[in-house]
Each structure stands twice: as C-alpha cells, then as structure tokens.
N, C-alpha and C. Protein backbone atom coordinates (compact mmCIF):
# COMPACT_ATOMS: atom_id res chain seq x y z
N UNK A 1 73.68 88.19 68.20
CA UNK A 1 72.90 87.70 69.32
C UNK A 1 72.61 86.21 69.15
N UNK A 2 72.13 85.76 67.84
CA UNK A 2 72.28 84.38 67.64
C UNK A 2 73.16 83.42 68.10
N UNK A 3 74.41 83.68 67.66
CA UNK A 3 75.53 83.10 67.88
C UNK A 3 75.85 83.04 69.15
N UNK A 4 75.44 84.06 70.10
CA UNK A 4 75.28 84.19 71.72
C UNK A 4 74.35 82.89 71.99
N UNK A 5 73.54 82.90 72.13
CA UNK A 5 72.40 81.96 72.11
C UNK A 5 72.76 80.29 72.03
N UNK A 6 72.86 80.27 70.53
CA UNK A 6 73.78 79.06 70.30
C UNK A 6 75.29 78.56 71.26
N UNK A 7 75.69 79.42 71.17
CA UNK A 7 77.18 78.86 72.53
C UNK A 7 76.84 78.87 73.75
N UNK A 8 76.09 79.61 74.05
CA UNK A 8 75.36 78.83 75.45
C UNK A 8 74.57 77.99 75.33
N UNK A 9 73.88 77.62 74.37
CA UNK A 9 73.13 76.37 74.39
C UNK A 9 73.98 75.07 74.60
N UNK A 10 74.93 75.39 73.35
CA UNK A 10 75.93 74.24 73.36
C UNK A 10 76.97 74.10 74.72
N UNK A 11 77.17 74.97 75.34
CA UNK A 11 77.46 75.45 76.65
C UNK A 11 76.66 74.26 77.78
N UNK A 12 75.57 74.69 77.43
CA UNK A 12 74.56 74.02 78.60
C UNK A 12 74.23 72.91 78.39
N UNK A 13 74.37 72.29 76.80
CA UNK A 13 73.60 71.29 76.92
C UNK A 13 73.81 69.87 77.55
N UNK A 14 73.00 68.92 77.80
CA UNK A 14 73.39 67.69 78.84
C UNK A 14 75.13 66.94 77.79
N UNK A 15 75.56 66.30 78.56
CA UNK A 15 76.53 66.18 78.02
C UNK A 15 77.24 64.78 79.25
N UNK A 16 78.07 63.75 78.78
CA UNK A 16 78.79 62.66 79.58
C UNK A 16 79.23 63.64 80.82
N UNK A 17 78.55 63.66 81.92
CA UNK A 17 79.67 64.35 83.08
C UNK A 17 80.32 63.28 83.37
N UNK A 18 79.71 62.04 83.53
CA UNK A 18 81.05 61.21 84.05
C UNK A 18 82.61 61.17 83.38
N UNK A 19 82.65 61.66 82.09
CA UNK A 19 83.57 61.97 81.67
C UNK A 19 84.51 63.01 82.17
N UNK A 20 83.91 64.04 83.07
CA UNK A 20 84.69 65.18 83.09
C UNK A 20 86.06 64.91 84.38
N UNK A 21 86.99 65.33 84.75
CA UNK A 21 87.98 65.21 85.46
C UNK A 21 87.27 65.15 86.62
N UNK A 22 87.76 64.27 87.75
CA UNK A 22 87.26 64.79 89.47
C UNK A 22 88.28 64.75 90.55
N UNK A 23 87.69 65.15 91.52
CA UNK A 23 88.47 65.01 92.52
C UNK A 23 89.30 63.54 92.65
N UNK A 24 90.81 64.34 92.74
CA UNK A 24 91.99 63.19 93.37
C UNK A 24 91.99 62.64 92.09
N UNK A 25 92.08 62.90 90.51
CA UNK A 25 92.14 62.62 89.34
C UNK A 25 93.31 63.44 88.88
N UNK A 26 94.33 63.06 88.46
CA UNK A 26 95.59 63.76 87.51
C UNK A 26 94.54 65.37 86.60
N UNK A 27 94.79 66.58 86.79
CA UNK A 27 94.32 67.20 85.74
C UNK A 27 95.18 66.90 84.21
N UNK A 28 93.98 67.26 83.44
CA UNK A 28 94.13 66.53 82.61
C UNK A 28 94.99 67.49 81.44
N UNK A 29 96.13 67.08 80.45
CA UNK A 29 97.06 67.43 79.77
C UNK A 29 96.85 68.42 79.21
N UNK A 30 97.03 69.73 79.38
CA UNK A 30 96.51 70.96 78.34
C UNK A 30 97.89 71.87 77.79
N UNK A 31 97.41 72.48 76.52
CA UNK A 31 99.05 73.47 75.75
C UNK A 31 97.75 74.43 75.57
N UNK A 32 98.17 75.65 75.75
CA UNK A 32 97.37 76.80 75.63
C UNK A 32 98.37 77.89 75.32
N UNK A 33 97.64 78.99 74.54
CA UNK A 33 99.01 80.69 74.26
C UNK A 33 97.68 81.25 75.33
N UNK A 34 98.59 81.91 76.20
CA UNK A 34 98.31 83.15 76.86
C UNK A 34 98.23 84.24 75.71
N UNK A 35 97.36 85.24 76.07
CA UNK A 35 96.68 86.43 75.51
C UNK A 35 98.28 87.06 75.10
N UNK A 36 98.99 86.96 75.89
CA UNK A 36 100.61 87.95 76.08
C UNK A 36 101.36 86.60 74.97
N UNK A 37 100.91 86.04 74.47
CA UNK A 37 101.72 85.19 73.74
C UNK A 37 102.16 83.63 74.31
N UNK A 38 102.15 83.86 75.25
CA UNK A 38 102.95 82.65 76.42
C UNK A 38 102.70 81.69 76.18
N UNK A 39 103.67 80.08 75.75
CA UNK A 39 102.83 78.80 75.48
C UNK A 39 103.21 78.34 77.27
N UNK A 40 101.66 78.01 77.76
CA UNK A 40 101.25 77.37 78.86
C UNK A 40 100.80 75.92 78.94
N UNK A 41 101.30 74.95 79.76
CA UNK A 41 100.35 73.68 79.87
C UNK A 41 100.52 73.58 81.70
N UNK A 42 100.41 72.21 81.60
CA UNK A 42 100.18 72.12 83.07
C UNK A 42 101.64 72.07 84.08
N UNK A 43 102.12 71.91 82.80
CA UNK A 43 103.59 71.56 83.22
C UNK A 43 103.86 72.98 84.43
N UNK A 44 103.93 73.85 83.77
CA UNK A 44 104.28 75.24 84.28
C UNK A 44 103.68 75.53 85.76
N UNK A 45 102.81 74.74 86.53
CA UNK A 45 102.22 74.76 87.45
C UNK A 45 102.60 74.02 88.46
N UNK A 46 103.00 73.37 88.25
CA UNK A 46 103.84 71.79 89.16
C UNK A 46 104.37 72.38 90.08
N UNK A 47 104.14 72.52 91.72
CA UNK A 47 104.13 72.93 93.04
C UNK A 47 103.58 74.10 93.54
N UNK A 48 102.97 74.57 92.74
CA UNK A 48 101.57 75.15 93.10
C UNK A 48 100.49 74.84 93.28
N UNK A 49 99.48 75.44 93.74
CA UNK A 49 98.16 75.76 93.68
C UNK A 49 97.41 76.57 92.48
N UNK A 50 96.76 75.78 91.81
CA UNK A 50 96.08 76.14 90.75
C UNK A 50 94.45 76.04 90.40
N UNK A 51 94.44 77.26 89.91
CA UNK A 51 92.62 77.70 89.87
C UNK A 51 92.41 77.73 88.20
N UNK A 52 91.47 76.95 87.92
CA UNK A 52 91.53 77.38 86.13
C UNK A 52 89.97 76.97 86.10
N UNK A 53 89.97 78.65 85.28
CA UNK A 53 88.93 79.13 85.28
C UNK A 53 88.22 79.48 83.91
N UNK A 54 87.14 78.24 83.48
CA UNK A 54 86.98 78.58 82.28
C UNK A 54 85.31 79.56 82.37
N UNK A 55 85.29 80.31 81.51
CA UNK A 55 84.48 81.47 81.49
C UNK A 55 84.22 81.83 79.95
N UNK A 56 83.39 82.77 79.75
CA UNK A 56 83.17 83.86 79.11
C UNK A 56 83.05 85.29 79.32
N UNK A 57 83.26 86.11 78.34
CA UNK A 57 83.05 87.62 78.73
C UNK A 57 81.36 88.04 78.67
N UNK A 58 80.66 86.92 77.90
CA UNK A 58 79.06 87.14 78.02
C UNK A 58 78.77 86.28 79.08
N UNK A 59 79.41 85.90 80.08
CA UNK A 59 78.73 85.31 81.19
C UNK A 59 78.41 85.88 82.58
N UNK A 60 76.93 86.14 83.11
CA UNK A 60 76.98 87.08 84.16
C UNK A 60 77.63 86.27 85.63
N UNK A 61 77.33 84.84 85.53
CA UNK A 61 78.06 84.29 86.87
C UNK A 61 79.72 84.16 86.27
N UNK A 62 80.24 84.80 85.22
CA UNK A 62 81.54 84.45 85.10
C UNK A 62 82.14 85.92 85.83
N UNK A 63 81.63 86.82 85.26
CA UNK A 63 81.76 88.58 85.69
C UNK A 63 81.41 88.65 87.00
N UNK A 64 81.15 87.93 87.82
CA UNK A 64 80.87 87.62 89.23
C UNK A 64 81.90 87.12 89.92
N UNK A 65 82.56 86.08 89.64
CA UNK A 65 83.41 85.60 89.46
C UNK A 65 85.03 85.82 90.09
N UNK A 66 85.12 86.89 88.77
CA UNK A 66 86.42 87.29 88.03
C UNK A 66 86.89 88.36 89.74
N UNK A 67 86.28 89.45 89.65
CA UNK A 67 86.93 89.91 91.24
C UNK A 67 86.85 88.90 91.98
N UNK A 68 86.65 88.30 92.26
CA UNK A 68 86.62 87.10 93.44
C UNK A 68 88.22 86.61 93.09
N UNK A 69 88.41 86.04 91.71
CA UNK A 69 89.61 85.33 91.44
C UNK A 69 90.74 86.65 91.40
N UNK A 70 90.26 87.88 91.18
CA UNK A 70 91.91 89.05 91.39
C UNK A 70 92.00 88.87 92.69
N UNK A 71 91.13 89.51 93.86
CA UNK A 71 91.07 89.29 94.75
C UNK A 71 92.26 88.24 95.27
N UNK A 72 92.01 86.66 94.77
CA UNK A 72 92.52 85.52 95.13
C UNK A 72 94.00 85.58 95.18
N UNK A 73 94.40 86.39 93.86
CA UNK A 73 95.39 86.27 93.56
C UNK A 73 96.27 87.40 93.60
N UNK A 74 95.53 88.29 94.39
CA UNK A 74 96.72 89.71 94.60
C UNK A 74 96.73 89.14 96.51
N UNK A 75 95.85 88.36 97.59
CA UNK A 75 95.71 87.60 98.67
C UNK A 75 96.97 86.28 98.87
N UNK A 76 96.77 85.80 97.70
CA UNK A 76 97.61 84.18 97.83
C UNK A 76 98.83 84.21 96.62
N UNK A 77 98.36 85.27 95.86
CA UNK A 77 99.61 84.86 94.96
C UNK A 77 101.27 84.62 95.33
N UNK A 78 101.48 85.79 95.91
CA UNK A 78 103.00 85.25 96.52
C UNK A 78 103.36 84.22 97.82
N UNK A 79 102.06 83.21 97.20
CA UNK A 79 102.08 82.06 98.33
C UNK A 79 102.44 81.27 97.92
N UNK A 80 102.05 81.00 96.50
CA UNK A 80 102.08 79.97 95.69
C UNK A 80 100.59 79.82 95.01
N UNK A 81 99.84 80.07 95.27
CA UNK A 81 98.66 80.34 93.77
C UNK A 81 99.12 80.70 92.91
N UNK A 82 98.19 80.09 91.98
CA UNK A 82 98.50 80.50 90.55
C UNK A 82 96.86 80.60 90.05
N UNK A 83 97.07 81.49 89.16
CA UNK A 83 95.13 81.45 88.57
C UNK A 83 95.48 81.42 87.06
N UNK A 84 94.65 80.58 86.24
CA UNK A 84 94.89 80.63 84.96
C UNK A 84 93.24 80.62 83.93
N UNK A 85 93.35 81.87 83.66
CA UNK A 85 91.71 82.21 82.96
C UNK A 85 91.26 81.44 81.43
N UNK A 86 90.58 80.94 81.17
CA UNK A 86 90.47 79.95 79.75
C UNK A 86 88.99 80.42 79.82
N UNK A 87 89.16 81.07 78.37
CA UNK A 87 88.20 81.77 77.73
C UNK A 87 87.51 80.89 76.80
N UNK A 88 86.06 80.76 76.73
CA UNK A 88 85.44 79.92 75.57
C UNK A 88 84.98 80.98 74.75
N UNK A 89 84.86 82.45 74.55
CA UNK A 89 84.59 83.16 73.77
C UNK A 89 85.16 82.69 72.25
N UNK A 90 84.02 83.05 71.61
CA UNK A 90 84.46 83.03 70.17
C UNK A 90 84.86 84.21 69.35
N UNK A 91 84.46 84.93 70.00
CA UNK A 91 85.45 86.26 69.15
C UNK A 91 86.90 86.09 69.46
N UNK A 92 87.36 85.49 70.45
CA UNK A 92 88.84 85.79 70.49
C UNK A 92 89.16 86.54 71.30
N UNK A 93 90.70 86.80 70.97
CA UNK A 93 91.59 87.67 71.83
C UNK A 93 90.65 88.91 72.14
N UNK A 94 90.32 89.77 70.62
CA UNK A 94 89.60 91.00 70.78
C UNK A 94 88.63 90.86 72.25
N UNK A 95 87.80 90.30 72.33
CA UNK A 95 86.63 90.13 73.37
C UNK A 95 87.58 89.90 74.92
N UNK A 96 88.41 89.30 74.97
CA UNK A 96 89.27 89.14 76.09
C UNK A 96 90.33 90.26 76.73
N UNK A 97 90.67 91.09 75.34
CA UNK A 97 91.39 92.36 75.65
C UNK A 97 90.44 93.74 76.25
N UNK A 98 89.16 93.66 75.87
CA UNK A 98 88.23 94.56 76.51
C UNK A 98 88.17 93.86 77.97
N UNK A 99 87.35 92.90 78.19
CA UNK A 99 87.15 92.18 79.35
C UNK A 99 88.48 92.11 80.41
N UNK A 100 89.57 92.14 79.81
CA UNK A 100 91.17 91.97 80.60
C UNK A 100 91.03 93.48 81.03
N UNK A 101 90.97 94.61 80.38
CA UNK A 101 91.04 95.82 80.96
C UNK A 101 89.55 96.46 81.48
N UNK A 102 88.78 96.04 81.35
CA UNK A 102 87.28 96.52 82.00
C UNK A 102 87.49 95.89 83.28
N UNK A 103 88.03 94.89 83.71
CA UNK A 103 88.44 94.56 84.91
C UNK A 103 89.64 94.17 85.51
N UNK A 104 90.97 94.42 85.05
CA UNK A 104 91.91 94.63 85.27
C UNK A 104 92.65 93.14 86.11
N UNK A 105 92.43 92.14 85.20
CA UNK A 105 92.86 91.23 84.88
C UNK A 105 94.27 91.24 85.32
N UNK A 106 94.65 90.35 86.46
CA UNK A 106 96.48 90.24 87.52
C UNK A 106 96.24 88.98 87.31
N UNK A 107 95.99 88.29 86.22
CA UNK A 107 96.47 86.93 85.58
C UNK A 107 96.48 86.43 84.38
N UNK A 108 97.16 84.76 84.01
CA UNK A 108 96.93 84.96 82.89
C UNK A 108 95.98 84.59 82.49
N UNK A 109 95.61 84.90 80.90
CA UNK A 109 94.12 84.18 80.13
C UNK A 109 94.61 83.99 78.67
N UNK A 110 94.02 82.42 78.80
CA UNK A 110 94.23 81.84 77.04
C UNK A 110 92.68 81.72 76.80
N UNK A 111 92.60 81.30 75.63
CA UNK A 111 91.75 81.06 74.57
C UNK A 111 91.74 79.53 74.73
N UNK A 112 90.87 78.67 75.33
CA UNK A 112 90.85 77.38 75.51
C UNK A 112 90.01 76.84 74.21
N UNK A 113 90.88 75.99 73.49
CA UNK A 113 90.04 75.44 72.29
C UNK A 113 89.44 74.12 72.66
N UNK A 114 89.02 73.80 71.41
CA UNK A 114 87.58 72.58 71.71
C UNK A 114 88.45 71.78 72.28
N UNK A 115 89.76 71.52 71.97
CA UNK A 115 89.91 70.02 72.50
C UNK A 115 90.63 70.04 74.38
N UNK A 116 90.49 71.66 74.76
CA UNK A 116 90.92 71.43 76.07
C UNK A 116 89.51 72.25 76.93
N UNK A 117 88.33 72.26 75.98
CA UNK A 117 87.48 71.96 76.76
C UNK A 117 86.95 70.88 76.73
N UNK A 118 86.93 70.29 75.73
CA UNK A 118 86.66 68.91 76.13
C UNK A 118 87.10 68.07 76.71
N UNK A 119 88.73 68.10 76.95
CA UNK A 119 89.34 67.27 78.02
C UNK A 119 88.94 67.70 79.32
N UNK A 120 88.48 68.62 79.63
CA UNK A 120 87.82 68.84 80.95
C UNK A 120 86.49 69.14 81.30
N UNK A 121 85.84 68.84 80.16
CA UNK A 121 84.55 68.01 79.58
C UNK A 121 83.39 69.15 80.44
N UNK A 122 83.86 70.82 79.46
CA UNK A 122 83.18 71.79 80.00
C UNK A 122 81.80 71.62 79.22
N UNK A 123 80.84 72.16 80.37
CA UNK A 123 79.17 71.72 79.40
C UNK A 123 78.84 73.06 80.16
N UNK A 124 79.14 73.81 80.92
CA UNK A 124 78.26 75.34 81.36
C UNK A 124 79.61 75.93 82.03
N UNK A 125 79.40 77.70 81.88
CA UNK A 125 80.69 78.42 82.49
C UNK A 125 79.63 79.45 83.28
N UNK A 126 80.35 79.33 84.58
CA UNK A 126 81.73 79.71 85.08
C UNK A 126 82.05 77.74 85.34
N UNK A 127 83.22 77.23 85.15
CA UNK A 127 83.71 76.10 85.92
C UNK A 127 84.94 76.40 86.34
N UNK A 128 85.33 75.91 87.82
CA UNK A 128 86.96 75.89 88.02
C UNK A 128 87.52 74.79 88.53
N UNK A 129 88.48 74.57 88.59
CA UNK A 129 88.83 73.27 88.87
C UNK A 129 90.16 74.08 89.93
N UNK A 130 90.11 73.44 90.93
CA UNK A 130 91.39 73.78 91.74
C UNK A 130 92.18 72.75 92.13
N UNK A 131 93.25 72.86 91.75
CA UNK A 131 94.50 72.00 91.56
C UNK A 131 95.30 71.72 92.49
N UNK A 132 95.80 70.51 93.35
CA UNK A 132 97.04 70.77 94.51
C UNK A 132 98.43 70.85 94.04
N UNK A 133 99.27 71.01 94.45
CA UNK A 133 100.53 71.17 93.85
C UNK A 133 101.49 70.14 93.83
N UNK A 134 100.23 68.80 93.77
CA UNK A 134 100.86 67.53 92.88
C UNK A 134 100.30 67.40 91.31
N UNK A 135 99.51 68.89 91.22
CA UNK A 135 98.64 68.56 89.65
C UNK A 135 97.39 67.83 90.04
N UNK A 136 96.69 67.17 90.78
CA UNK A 136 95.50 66.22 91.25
C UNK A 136 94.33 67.99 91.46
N UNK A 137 93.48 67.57 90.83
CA UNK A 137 92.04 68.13 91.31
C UNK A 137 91.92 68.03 92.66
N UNK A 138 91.75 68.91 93.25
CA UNK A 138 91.18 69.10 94.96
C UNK A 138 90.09 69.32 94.96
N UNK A 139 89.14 70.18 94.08
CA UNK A 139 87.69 70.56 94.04
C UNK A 139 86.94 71.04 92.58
N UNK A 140 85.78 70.77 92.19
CA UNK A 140 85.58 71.68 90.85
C UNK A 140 84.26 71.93 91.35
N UNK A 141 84.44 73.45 91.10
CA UNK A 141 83.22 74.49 91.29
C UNK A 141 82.57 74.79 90.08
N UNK A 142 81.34 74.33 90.21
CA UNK A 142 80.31 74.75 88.81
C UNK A 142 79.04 76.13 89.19
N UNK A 143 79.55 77.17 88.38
CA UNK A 143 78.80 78.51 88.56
C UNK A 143 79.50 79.22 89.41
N UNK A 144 78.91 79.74 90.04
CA UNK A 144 79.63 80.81 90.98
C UNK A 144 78.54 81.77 91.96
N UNK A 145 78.69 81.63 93.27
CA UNK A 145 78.30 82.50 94.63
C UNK A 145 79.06 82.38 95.25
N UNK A 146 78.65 83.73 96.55
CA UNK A 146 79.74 84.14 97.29
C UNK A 146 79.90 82.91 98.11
N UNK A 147 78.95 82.17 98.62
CA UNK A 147 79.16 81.16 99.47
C UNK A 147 80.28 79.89 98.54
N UNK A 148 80.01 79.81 97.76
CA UNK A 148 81.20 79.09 97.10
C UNK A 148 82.74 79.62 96.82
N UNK A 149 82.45 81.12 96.45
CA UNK A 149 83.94 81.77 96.57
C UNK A 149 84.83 81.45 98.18
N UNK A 150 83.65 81.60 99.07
CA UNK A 150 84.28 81.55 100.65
C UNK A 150 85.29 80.18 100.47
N UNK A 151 83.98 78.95 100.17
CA UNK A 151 84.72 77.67 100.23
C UNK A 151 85.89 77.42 99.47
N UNK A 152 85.93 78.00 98.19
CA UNK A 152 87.18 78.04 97.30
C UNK A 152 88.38 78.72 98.13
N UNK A 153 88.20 79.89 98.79
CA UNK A 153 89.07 80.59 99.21
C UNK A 153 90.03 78.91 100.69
N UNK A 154 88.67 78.99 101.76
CA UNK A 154 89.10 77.58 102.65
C UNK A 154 90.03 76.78 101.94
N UNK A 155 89.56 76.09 100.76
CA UNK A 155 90.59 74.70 100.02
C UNK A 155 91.86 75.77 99.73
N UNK A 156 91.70 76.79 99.25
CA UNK A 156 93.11 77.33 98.53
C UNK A 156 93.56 77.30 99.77
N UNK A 157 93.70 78.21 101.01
CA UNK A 157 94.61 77.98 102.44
C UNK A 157 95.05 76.74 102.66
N UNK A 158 94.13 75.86 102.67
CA UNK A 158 94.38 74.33 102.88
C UNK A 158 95.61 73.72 102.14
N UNK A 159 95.37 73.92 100.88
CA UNK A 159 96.26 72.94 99.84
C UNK A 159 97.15 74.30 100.28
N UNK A 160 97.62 75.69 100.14
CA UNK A 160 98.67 76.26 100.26
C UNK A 160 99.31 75.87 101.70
N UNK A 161 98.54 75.25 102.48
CA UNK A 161 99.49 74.88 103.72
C UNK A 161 99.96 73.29 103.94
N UNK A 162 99.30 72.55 103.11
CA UNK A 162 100.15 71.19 102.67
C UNK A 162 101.52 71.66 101.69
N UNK A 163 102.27 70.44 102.37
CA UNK A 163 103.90 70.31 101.93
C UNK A 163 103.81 69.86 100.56
C-alpha cells in the first residue's frame, strides 16, 4: 500500500508542464515492447490516428477510461485508429496481464519506462495524447469523463477524415 501511495504522489506531484509535448508539436520519440513482445515506437504509427494512453491498473479515472478506449477501437479501428496503452505500473507485465483480461484489452499495452514518461513529461494518469497521422499532437486529455471521452471521440472523426 505504501508503494501505492508513493507512485501516485510522484505521479501527482507539481512538475515543468511547460515541458510536456502540445498541441501541433512532433510527438515525441518513443521504443517500447508490447506485453505480446512487440518492439513499438512511433514509427509504426505514421498515417494513422493515434491515442496513447498512459495509465495504471490502480487508477480509478484510468479503469474509467479503458472501455471508453475498446469501445474506440473496435468503432474506428478499421478506419485507421490505432490505440496504444503505456502502463506506469510497477509491478509489471504481471499487473497488466490481470488488468488486460479483467477487461479484455483489443489493443496494444507496453510498460512505459521513466525515460518515455518523461519525454512526455507524465505528472498524473489517466493522460492521452491524440496523434494526427502526420505524428503532430492534435489534443492531450488529462484525467478522464464522459464529457471528455465525447470530445476525444469528435477529434478522432475529425483527424480520421483529414487526408
């Protein structure tokens, strides 16, 4: 429970936002293994639409969330969405393989380490950043309600109907 405590503190605490990526900004360079093994970066995304979604499995606005983003992506996926889950849990895979099947997880999820949360200069989860399919940030959502899922859903149509 400690250790809970502590990573959300460090989670929350104030931190450079001007540092963090923004809108109409290149997202920023990431190499990640998918849970299934997979080495992922941004590369792999290039003319899509992309949602990356960093979370925890102890987070209640992340578990809020997460149907919102299957949802997204059983809706838009064969549009060209793409959703990519980045876990700050510290247990690991283990904690992500319960959480992947307690909710039946139709994307992928890595294990985002310190240095690709810090390139996207995470300080509280749920965060997402949604991507156009030049790689540029279109929007970043901090926390999570339904009124924000709506608006996320709007930009994803949007950027999926730009050329």
């Amino acid at each position: 429970m400690l250790l809970v405590i502590m990573a959300a503190s460090f989670l929350t605490a104030p931190g450079p936002v001007d540092a963090a990526p923004r809108q109409g900004q290149s997202v920023p360079d990431f190499k990640v293994i998918s849970t299934s093994g997979q080495a992922i970066s941004q590369e792999n995304y290039r003319g899509y639409v992309l949602v990356i979604d960093f979370f925890a499995t102890w987070c209640s606005p992340c578990r809020q969330s997460i149907p919102h983003l299957i949802g997204l992506n059983r809706e838009y996926g064969g549009q060209g969405l793409q959703i990519l889950g980045m876990s700050l849990d510290e247990d690991g895979e283990r904690a992500i393989k319960v959480f992947t099947d307690e909710f039946r997880i139709n994307y992928p999820l890595a294990l985002a380490g310190g240095s690709t949360a810090a390139d996207f200069s995470v300080r509280s989860v749920p965060v997402m950043y949604l991507v156009d399919k030049k790689g540029k940030i279109a929007e970043v959502y901090r926390g999570y309600t339904d009124d924000m899922g709506r608006s996320m859903e709007q930009s994803i149509k949007r950027l999926l109907a730009e050329k």
